[in-house]
Protein backbone atom coordinates (compact mmCIF):
# COMPACT_ATOMS: atom_id res chain seq x y z
CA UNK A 1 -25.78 240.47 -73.50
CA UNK A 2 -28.38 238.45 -71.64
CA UNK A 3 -27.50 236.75 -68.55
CA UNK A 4 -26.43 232.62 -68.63
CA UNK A 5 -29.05 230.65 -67.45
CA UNK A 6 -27.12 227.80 -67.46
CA UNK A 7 -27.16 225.73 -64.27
CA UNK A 8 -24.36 224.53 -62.91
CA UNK A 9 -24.46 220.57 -62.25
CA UNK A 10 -24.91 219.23 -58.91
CA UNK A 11 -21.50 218.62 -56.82
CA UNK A 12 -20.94 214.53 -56.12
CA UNK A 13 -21.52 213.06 -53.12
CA UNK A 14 -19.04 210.81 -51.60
CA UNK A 15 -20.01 207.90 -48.90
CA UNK A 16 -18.25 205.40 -47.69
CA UNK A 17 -19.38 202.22 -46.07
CA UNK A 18 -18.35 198.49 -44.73
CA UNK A 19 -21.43 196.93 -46.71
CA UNK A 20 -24.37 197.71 -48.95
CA UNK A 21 -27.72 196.64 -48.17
CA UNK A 22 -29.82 196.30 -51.21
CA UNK A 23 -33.78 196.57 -51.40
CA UNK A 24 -34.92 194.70 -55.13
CA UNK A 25 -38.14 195.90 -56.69
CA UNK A 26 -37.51 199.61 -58.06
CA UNK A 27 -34.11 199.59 -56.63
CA UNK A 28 -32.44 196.63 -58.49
CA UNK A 29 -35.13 195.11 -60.20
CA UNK A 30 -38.13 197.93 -62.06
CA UNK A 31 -41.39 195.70 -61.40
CA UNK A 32 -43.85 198.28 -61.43
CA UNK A 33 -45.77 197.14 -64.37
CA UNK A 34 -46.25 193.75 -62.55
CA UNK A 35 -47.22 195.61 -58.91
CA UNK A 36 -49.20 198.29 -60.17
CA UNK A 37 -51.33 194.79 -62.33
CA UNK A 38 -51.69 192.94 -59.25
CA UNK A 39 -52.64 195.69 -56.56
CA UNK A 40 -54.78 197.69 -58.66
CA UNK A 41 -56.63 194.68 -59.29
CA UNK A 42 -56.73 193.50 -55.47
CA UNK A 43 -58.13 197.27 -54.77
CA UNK A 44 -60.90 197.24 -57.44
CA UNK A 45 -61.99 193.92 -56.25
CA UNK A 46 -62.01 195.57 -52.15
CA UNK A 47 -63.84 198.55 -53.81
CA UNK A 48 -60.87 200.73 -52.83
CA UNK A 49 -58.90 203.14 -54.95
CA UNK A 50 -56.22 202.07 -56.79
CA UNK A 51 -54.08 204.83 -56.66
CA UNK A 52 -54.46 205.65 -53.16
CA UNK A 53 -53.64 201.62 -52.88
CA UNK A 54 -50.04 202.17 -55.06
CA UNK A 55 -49.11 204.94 -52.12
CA UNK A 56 -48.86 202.64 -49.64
CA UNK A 57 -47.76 199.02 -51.54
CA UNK A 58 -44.56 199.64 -52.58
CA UNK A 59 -41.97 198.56 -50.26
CA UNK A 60 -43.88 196.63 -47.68
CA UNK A 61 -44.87 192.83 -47.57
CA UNK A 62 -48.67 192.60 -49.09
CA UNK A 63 -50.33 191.83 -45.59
CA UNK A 64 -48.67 194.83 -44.34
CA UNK A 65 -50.43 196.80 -47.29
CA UNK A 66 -53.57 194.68 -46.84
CA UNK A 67 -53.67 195.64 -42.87
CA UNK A 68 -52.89 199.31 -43.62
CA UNK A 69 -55.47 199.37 -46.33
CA UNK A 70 -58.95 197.46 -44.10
CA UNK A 71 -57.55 197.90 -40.70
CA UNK A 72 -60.61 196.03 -39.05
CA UNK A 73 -60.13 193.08 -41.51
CA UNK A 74 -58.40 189.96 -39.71
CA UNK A 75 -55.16 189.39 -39.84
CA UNK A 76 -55.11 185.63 -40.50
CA UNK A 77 -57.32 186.42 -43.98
CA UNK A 78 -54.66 189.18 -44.96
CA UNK A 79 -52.05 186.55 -45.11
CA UNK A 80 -53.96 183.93 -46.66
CA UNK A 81 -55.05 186.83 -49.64
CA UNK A 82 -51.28 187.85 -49.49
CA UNK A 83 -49.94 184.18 -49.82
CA UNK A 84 -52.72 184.34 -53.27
CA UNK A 85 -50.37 188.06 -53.77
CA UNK A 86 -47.48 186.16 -54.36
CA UNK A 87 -48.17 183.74 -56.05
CA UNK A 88 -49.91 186.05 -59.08
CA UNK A 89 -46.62 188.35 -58.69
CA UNK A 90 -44.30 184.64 -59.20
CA UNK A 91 -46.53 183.80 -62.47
CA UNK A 92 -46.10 187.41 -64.15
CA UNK A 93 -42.97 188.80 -65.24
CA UNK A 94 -44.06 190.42 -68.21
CA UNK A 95 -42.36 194.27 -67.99
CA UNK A 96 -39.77 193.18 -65.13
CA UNK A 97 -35.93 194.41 -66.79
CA UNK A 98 -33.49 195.98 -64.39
CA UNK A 99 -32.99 199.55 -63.01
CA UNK A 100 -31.06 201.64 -65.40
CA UNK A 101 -27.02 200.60 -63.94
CA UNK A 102 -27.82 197.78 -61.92
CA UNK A 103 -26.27 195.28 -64.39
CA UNK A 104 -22.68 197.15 -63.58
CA UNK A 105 -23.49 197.80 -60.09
CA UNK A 106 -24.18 194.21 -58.96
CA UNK A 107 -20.36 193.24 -61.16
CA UNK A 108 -19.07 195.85 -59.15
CA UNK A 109 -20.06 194.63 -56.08
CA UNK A 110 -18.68 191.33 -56.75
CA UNK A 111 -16.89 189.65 -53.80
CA UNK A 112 -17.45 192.79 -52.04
CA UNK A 113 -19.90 192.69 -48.38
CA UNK A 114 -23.84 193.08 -49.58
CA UNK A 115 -27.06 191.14 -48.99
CA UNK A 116 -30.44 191.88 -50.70
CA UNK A 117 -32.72 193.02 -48.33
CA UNK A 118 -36.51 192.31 -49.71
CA UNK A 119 -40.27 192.19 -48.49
CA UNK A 120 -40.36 189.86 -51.39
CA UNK A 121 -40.51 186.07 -50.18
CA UNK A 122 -37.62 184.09 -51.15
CA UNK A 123 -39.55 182.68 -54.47
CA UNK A 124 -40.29 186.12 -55.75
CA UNK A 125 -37.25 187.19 -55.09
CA UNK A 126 -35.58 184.69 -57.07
CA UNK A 127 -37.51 185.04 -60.56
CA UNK A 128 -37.70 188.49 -60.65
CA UNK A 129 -33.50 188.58 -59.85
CA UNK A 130 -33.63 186.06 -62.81
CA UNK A 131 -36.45 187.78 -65.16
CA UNK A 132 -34.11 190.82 -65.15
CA UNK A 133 -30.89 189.10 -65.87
CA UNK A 134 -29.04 190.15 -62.21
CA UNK A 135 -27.18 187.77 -59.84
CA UNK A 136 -28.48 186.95 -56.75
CA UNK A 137 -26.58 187.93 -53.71
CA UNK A 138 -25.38 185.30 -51.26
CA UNK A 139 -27.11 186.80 -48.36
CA UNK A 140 -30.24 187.85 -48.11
CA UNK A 141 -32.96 188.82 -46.23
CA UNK A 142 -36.46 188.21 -47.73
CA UNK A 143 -39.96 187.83 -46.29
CA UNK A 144 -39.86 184.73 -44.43
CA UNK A 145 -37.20 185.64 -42.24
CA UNK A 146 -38.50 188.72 -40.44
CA UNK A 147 -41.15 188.81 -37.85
CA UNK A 148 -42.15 192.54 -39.14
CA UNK A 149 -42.40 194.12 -42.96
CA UNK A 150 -40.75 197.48 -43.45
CA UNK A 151 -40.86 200.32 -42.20
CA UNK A 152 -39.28 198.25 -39.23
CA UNK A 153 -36.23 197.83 -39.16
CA UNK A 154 -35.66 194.26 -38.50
CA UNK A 155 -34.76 193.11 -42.15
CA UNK A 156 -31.76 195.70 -42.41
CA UNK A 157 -30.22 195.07 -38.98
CA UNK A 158 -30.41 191.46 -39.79
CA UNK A 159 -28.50 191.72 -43.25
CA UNK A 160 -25.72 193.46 -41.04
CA UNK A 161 -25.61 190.77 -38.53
CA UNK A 162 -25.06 188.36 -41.27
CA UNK A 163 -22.52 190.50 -42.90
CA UNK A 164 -21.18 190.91 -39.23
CA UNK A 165 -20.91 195.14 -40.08
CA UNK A 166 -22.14 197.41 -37.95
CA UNK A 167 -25.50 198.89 -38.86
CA UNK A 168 -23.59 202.52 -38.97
CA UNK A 169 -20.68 201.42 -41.03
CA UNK A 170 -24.04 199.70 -43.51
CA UNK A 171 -25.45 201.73 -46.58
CA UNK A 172 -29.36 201.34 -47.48
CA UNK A 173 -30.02 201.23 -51.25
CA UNK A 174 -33.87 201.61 -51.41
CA UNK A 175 -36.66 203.62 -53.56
CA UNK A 176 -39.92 203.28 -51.09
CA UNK A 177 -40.58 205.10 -48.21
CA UNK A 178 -41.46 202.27 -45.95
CA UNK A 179 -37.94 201.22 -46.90
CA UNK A 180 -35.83 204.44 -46.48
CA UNK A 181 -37.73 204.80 -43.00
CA UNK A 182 -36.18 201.02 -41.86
CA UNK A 183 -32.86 201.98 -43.33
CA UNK A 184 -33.14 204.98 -41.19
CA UNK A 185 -34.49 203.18 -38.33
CA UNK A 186 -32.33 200.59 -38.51
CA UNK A 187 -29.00 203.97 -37.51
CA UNK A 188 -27.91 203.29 -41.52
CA UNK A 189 -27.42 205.97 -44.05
CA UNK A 190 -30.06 205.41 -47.14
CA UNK A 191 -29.25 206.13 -50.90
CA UNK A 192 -32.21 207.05 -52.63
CA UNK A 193 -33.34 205.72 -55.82
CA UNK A 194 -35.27 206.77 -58.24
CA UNK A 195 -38.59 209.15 -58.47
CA UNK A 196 -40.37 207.79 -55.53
CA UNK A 197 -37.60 207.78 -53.09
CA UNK A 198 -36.97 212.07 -53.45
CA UNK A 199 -40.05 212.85 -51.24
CA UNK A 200 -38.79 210.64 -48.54
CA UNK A 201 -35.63 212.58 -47.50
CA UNK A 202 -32.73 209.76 -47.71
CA UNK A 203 -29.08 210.93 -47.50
CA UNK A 204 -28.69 211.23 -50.83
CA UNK A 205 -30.95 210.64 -53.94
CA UNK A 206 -29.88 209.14 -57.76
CA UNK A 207 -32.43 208.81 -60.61
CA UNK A 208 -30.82 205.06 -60.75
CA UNK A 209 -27.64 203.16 -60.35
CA UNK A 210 -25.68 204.53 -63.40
CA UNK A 211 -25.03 207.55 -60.68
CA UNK A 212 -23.59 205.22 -57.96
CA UNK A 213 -19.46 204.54 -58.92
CA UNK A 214 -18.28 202.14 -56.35
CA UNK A 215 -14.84 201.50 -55.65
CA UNK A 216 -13.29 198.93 -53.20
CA UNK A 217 -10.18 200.37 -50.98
CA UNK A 218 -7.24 198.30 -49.66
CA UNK A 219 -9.04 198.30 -45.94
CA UNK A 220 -12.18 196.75 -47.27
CA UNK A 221 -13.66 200.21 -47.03
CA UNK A 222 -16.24 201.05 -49.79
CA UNK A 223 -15.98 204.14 -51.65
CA UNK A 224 -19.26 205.50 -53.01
CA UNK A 225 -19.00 208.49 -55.47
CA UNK A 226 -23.24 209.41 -56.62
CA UNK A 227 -23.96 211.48 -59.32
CA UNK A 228 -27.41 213.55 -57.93
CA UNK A 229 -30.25 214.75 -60.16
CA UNK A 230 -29.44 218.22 -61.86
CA UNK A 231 -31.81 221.15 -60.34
């Protein structure tokens, strides 16, 4: 008789935290069809390539691509091109829906500490929230209130403050590598999710939020049980 080949499933891991700090596109909100329109039309138009310009625009505020993208271009013209960014990204939310879970994940995490932490301004963050159907979080951190885009940490550490958690009792939910590297910079633990976030080494990685079960304690303590990826 042949041998099994059957593999066993990955063993859950279990977190706990004082808060959740939330990223929003490809972490809440899937807006890739809208990014991928808008920055690999910006790149044609700088006669760069497009896919080498989707590497480095997910996560990080569009000047901060922009600047990593034509390094001797001024700074003062990446923000005014940026400002033009967000306002195409505002006008199209053809393709936006939520991650697969986030629906039950964000009633889960009802009344319980979190804040959305976004390179998104404040605008963008609200229709695409809205375009996929998910309830925007009291506090949050989005463009306009950090001196410095991810991969600094500034935007995490300042959803703790307002949560008044320490950044090592915090939990990162993020998918980009500019974001898992603030999470990590920022002394928090980072939950991967989905395909982009596995080649940036977080604490622990989830194809999407179905594999996060959260579960309040008496304390206040947050009990994370994640499902990982099968090998």
């Amino acid at each position: 008789m042949p041998a099994s080949t059957t593999t066993a499933p990955a063993a859950p891991v279990v977190l706990t935290a004082k808060a959740l700090l939330l990223d929003m596109d490809g972490t809440l909100v899937d807006s890739d069809a809208v990014v991928e329109r808008c920055w690999r039309a910006w790149a044609v138009s700088h006669g760069l390539d497009p896919e080498e310009a989707l590497k480095v625009a997910h996560g990080r505020q569009g000047h901060a691509t922009m600047a990593a993208l034509l390094p001797d271009r001024p700074l003062e013209l990446n923000h005014a091109e940026n400002a033009e960014m967000l306002a195409r990204e505002t006008a199209d939310t053809e393709g936006v829906v939520p991650v697969g879970g986030a629906a039950e994940f964000m009633a889960a995490l009802r009344g319980l500490p979190h804040a959305l932490v976004t390179s998104a301004d404040a605008t963008l963050a609200a229709v695409r929230m809205a375009a996929a159907g998910l309830p925007m979080p009291a506090v949050r951190v989005t463009a306009e209130c950090v001196r410095a885009s991810k991969p600094d940490p500034e935007g995490f550490l300042q959803g703790a403050a307002a949560l008044g958690v320490d950044p090592a009792d915090c939990i990162v939910f993020e998918d980009s590598g500019a974001g898992i590297a603030a999470g990590r910079a920022a002394g928090m633990r980072v939950i991967g999710i989905g395909p982009r976030a596995a080649a940036h080494t977080p604490t622990a990685h989830v194809p999407d939020l179905t594999a996060v079960n959260l579960t309040p304690t008496p304390d206040g303590t947050l009990h994370l049980i994640l499902t990982p990826p099968s090998t």
